[in-house]
PDB file of N, CA and C in Angstrom:
ATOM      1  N   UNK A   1    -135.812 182.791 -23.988  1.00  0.00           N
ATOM      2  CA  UNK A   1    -136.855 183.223 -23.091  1.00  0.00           C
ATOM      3  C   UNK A   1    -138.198 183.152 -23.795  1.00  0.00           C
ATOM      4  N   UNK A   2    -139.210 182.601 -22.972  1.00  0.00           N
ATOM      5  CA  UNK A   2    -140.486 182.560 -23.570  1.00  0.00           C
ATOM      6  C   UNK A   2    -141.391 184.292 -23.827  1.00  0.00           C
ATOM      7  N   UNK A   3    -140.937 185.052 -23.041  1.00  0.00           N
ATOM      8  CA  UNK A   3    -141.258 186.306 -22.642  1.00  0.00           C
ATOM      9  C   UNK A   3    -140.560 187.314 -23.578  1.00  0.00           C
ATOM     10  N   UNK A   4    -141.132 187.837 -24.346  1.00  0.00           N
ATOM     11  CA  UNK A   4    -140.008 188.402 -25.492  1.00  0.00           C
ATOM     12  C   UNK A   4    -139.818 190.269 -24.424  1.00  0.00           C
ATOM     13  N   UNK A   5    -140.917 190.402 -23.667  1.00  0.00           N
ATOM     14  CA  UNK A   5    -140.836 191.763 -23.150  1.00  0.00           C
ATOM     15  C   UNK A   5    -139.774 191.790 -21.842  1.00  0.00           C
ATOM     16  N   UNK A   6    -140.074 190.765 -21.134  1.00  0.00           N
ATOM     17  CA  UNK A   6    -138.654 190.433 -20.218  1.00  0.00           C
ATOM     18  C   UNK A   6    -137.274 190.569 -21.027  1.00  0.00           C
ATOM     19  N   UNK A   7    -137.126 190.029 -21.588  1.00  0.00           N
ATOM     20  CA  UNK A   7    -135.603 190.033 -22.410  1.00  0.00           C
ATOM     21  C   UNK A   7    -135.457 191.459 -23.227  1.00  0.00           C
ATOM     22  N   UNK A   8    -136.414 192.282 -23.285  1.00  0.00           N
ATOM     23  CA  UNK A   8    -136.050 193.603 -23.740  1.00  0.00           C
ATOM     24  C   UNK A   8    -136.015 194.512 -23.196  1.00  0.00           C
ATOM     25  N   UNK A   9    -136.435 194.588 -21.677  1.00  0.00           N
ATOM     26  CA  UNK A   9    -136.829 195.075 -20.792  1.00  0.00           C
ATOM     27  C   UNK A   9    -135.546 195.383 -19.851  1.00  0.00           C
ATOM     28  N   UNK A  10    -135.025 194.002 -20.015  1.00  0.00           N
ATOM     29  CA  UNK A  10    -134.066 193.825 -18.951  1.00  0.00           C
ATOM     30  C   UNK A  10    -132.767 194.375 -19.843  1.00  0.00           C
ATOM     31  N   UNK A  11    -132.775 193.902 -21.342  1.00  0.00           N
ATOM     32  CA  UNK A  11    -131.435 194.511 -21.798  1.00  0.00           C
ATOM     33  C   UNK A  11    -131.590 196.424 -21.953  1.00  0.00           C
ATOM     34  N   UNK A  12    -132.295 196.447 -22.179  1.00  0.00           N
ATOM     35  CA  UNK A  12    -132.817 198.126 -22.327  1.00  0.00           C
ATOM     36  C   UNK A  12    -132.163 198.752 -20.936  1.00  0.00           C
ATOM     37  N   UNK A  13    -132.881 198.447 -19.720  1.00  0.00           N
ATOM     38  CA  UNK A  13    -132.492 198.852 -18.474  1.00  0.00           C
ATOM     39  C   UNK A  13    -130.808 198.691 -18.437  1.00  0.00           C
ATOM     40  N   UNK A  14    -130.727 197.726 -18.347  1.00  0.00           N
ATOM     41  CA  UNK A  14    -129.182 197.245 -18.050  1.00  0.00           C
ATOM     42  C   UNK A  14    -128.626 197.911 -18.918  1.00  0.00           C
ATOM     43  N   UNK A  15    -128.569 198.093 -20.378  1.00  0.00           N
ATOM     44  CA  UNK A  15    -127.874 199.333 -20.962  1.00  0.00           C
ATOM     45  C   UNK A  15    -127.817 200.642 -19.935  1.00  0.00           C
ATOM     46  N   UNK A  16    -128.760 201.171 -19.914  1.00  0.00           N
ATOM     47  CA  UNK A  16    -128.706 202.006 -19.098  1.00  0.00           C
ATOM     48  C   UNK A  16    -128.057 202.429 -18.257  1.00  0.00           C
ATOM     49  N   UNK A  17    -128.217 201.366 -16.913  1.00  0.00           N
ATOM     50  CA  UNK A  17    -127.529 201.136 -15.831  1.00  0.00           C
ATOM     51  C   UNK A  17    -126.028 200.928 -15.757  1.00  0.00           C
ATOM     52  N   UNK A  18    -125.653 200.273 -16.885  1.00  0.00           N
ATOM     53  CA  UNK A  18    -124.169 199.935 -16.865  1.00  0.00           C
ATOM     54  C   UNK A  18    -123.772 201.358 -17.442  1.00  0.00           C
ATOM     55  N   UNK A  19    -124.211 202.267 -18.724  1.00  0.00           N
ATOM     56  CA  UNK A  19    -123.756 203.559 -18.809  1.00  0.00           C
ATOM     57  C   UNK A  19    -123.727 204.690 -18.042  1.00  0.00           C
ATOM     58  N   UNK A  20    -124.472 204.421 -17.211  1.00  0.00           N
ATOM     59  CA  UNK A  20    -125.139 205.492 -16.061  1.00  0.00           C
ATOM     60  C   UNK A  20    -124.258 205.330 -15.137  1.00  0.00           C
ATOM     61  N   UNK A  21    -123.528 203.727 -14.614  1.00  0.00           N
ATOM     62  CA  UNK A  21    -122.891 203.775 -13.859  1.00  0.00           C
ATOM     63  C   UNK A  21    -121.481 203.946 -13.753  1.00  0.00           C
ATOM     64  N   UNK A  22    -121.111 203.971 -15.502  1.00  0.00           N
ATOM     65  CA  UNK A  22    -119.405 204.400 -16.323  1.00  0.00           C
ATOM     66  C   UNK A  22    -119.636 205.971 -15.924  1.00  0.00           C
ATOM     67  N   UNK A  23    -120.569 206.400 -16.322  1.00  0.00           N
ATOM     68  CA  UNK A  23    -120.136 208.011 -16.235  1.00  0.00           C
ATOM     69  C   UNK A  23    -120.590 208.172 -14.568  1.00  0.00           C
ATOM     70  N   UNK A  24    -120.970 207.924 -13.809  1.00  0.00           N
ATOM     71  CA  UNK A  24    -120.895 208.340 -12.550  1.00  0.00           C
ATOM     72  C   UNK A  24    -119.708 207.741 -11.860  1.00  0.00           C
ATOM     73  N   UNK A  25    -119.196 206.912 -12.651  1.00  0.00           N
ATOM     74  CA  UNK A  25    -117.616 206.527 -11.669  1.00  0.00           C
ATOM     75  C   UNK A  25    -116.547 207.252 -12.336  1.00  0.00           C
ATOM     76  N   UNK A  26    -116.392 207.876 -13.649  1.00  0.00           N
ATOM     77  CA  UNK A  26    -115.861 209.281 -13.974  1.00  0.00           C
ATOM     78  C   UNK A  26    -116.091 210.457 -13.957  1.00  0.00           C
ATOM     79  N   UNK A  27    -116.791 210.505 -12.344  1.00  0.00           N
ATOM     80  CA  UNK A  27    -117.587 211.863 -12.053  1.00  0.00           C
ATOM     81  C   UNK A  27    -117.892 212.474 -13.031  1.00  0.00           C
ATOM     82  N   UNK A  28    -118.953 212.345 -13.541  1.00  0.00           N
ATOM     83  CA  UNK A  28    -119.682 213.209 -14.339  1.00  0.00           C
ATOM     84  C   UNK A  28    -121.182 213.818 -13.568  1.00  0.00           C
ATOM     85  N   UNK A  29    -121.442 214.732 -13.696  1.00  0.00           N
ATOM     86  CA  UNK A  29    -122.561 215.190 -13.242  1.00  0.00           C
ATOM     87  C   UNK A  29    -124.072 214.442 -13.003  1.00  0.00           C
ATOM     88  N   UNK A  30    -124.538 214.097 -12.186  1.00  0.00           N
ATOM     89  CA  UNK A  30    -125.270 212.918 -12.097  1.00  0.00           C
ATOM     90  C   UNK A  30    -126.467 213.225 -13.143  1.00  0.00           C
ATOM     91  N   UNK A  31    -127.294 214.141 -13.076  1.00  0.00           N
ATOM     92  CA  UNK A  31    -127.816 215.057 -14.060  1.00  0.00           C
ATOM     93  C   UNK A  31    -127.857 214.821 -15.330  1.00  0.00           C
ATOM     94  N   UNK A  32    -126.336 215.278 -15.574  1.00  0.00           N
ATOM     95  CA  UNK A  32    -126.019 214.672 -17.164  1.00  0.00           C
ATOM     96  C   UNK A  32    -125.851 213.050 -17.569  1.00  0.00           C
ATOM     97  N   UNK A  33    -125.451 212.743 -16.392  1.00  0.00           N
ATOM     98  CA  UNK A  33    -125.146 211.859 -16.952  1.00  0.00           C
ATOM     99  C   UNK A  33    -126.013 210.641 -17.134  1.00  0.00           C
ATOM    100  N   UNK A  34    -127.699 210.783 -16.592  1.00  0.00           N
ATOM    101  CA  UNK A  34    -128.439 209.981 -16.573  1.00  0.00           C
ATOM    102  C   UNK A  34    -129.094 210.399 -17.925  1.00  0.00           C
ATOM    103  N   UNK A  35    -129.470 211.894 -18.534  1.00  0.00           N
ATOM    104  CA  UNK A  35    -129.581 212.342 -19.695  1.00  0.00           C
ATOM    105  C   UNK A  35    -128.451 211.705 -20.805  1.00  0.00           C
ATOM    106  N   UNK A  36    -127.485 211.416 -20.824  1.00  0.00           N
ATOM    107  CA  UNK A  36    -126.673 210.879 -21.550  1.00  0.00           C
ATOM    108  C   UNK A  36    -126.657 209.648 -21.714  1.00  0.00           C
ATOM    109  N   UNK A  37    -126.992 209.169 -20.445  1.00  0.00           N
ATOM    110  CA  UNK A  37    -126.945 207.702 -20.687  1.00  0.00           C
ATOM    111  C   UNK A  37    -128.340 206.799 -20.978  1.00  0.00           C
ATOM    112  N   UNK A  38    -128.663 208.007 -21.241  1.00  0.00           N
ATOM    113  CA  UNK A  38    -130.876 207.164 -21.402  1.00  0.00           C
ATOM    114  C   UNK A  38    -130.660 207.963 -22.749  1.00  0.00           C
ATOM    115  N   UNK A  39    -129.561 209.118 -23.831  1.00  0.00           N
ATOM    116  CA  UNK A  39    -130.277 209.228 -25.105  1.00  0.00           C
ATOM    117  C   UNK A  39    -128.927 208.120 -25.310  1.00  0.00           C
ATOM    118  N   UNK A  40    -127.828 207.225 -25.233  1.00  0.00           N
ATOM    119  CA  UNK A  40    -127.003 206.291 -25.746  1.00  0.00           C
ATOM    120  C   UNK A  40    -127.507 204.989 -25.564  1.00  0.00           C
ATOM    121  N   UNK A  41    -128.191 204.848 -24.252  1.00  0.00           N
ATOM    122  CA  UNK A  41    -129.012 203.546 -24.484  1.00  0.00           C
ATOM    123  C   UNK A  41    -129.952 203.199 -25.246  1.00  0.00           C
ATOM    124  N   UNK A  42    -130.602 204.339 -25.466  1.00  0.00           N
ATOM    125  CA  UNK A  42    -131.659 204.531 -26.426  1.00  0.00           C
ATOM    126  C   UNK A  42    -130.995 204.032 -28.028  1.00  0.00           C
ATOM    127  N   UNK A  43    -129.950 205.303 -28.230  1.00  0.00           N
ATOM    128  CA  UNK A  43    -129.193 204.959 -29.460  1.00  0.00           C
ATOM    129  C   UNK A  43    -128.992 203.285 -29.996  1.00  0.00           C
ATOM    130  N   UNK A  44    -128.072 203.064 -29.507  1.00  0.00           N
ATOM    131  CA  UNK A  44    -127.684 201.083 -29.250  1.00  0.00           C
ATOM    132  C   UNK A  44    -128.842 200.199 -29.041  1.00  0.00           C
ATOM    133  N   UNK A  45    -129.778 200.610 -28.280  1.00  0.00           N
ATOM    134  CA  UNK A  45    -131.236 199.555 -28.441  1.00  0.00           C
ATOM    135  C   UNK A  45    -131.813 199.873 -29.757  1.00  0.00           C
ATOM    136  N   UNK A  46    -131.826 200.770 -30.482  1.00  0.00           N
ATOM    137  CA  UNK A  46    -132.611 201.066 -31.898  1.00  0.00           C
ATOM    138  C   UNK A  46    -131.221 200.382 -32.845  1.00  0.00           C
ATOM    139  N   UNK A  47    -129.943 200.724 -32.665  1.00  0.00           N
ATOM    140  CA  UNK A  47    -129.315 200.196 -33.711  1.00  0.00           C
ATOM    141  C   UNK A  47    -128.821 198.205 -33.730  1.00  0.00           C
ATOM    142  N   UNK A  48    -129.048 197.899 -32.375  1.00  0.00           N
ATOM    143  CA  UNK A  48    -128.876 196.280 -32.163  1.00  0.00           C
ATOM    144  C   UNK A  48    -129.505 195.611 -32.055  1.00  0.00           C
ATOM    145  N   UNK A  49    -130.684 196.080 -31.281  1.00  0.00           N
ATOM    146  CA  UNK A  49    -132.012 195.639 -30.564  1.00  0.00           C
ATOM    147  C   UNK A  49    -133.109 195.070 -31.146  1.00  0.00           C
ATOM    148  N   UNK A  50    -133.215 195.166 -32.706  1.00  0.00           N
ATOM    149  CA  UNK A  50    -133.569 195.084 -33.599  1.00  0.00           C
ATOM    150  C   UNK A  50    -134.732 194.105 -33.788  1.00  0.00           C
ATOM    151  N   UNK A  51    -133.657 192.896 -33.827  1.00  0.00           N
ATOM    152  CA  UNK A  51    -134.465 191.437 -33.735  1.00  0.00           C
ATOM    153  C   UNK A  51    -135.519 191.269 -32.190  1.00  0.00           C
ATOM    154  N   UNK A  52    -134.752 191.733 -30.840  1.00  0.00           N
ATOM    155  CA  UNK A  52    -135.522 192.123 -30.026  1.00  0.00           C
ATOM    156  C   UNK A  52    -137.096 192.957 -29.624  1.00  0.00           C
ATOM    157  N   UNK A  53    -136.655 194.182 -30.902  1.00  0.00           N
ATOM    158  CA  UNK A  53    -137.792 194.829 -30.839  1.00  0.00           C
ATOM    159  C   UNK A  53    -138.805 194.195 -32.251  1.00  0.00           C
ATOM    160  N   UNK A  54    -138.674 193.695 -32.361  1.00  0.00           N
ATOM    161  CA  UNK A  54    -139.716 192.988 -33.621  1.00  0.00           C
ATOM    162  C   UNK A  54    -140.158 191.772 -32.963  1.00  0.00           C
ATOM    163  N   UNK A  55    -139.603 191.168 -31.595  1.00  0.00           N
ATOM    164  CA  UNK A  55    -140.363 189.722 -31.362  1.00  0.00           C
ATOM    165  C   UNK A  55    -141.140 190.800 -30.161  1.00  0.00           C
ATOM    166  N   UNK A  56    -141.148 191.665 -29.284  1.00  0.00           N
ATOM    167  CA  UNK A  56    -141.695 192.093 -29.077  1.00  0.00           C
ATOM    168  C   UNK A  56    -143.373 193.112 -29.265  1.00  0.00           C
ATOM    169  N   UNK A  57    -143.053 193.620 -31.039  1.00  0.00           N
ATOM    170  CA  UNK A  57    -144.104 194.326 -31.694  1.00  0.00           C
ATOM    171  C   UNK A  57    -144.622 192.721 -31.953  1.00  0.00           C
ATOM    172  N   UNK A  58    -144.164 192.031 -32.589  1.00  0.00           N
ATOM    173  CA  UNK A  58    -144.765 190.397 -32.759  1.00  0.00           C
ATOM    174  C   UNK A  58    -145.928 190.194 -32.020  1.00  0.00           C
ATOM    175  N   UNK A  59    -145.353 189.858 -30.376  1.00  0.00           N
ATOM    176  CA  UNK A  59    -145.907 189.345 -28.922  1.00  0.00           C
ATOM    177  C   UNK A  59    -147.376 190.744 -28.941  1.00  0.00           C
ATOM    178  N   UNK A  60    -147.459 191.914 -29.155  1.00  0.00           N
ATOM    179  CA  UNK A  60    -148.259 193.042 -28.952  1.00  0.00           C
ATOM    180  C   UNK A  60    -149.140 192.745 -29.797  1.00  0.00           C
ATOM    181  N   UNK A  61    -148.694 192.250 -31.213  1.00  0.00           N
ATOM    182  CA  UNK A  61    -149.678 192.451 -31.951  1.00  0.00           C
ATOM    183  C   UNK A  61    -150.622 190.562 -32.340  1.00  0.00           C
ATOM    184  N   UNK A  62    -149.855 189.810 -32.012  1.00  0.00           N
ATOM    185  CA  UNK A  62    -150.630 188.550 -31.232  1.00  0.00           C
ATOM    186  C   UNK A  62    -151.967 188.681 -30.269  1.00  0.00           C
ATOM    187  N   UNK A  63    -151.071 190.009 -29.651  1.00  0.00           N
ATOM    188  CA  UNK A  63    -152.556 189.759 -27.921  1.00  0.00           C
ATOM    189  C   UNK A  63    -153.295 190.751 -28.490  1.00  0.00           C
ATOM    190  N   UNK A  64    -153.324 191.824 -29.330  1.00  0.00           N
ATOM    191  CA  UNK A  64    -154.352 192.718 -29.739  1.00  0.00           C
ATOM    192  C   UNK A  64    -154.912 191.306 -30.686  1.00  0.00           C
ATOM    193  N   UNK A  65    -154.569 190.929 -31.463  1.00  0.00           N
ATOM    194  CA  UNK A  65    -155.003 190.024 -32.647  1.00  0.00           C
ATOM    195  C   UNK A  65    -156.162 188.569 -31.788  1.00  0.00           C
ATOM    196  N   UNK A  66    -155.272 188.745 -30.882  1.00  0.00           N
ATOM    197  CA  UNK A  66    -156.314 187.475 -29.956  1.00  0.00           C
ATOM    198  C   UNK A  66    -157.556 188.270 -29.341  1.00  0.00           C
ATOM    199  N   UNK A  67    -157.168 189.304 -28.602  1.00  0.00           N
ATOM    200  CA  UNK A  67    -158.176 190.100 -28.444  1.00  0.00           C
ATOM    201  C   UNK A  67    -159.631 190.298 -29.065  1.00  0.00           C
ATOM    202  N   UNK A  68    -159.252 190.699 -30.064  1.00  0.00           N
ATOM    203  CA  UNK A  68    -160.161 191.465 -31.514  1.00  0.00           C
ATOM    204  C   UNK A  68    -160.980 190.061 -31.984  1.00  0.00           C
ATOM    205  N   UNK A  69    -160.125 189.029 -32.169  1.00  0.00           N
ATOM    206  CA  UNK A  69    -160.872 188.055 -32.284  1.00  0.00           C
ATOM    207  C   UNK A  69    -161.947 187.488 -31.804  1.00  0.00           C
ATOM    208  N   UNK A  70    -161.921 187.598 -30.092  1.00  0.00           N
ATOM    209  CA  UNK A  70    -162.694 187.101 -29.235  1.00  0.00           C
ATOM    210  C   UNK A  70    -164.130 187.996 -29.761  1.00  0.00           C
ATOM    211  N   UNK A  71    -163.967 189.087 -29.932  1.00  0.00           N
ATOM    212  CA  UNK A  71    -165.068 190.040 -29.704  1.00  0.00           C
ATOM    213  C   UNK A  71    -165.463 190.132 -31.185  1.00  0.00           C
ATOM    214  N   UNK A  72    -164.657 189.979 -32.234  1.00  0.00           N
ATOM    215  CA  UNK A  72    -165.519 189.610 -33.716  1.00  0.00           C
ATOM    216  C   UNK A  72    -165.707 188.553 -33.814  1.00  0.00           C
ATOM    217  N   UNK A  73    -165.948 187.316 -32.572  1.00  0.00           N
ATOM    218  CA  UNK A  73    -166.733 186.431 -33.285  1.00  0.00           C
ATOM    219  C   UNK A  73    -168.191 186.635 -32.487  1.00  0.00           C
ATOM    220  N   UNK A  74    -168.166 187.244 -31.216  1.00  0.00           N
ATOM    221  CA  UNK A  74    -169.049 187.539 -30.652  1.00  0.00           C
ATOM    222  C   UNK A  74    -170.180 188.249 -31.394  1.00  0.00           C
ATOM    223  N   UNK A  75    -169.407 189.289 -31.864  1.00  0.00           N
ATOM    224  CA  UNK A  75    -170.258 190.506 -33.011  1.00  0.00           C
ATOM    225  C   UNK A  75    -170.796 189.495 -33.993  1.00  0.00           C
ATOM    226  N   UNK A  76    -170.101 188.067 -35.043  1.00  0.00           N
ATOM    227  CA  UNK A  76    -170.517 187.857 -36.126  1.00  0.00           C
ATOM    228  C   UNK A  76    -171.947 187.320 -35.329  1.00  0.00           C
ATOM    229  N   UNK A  77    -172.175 186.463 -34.325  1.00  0.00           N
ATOM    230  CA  UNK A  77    -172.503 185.867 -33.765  1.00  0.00           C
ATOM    231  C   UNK A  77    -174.253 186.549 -33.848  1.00  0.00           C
ATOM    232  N   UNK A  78    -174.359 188.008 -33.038  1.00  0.00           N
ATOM    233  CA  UNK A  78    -175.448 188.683 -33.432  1.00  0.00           C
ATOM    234  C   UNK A  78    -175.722 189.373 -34.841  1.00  0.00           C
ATOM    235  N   UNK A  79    -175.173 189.231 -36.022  1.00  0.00           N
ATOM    236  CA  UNK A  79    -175.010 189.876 -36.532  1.00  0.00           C
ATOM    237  C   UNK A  79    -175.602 188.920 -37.722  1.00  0.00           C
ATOM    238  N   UNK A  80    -175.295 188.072 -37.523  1.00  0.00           N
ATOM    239  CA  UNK A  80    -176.224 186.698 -38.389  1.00  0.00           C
ATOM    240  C   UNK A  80    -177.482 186.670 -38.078  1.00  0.00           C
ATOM    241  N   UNK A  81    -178.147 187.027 -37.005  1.00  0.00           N
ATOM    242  CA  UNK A  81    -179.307 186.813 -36.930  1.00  0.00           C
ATOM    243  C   UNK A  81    -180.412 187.857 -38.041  1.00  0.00           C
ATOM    244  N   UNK A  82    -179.156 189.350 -37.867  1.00  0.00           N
ATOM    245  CA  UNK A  82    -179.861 190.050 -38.175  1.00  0.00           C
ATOM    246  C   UNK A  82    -180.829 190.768 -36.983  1.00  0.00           C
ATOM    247  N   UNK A  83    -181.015 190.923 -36.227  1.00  0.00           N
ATOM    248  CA  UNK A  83    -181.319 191.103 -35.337  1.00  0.00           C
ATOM    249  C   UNK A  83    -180.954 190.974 -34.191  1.00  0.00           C
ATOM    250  N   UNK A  84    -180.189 192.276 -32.855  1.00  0.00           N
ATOM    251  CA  UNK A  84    -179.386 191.670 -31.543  1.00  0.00           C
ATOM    252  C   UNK A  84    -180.621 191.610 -30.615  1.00  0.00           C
ATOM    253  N   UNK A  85    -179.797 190.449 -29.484  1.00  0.00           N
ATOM    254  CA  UNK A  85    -180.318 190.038 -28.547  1.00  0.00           C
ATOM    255  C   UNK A  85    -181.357 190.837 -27.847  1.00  0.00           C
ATOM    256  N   UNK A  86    -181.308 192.475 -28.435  1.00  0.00           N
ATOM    257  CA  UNK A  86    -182.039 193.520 -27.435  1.00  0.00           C
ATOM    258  C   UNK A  86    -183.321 193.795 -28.199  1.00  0.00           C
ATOM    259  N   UNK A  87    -183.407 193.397 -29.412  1.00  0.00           N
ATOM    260  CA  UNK A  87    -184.155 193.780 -30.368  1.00  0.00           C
ATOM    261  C   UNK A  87    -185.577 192.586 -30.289  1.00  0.00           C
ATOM    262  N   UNK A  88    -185.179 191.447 -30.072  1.00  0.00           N
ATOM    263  CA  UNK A  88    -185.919 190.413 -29.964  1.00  0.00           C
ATOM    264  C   UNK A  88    -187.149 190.329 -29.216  1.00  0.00           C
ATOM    265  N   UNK A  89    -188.324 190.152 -29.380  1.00  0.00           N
ATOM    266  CA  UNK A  89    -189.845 190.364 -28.219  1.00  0.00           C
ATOM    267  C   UNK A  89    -188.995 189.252 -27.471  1.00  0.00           C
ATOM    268  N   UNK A  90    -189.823 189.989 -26.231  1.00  0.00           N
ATOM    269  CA  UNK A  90    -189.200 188.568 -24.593  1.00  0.00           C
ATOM    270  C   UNK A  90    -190.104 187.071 -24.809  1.00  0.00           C
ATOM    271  N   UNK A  91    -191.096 187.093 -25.653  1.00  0.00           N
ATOM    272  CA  UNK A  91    -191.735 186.091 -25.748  1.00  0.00           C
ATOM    273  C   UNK A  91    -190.957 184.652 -26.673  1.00  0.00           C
ATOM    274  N   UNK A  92    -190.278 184.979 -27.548  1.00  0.00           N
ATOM    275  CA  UNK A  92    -189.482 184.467 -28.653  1.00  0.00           C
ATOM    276  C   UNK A  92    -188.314 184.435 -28.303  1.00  0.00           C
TER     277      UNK A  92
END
């Protein structure tokens, strides 16, 4: 998948869902058993998920990194002059 947050998204949930839906077909208290099955999904996504959750922090810290970029080159941009655009007489 090109989408690293889709593919973690969807296995995260689907953990979930498939545990949520074992203990509600062995009557278990619906209550508990969505509390149980969101701290075990939780569990198993931190102990497997691993490689998943690192192409994900990856993908986050790409778009902050692209981000930041755009706007420090903008900044170097006035910042060479030594003087910003607001500072300048309107005549010059």
């Amino acid at each position: 998948m090109k989408n690293p947050w889709i593919l973690y998204i969807t296995l995260r949930v689907g953990l979930f869902a498939a545990i949520l839906a074992i203990m509600l077909a062995l009557s278990f208290d619906p209550f508990f058993a969505a509390l149980i099955a969101a701290v075990v999904s939780l569990a198993i996504s931190l102990l497997f998920f691993g490689k998943q959750r690192s192409a994900v922090s990856e993908a986050i810290y790409n778009f902050n990194k692209k981000k930041s970029d755009k706007d420090t080159v903008f900044e170097d941009g006035e910042s060479e002059d030594g003087v910003s655009a607001s500072d300048k007489p309107a005549g010059k």
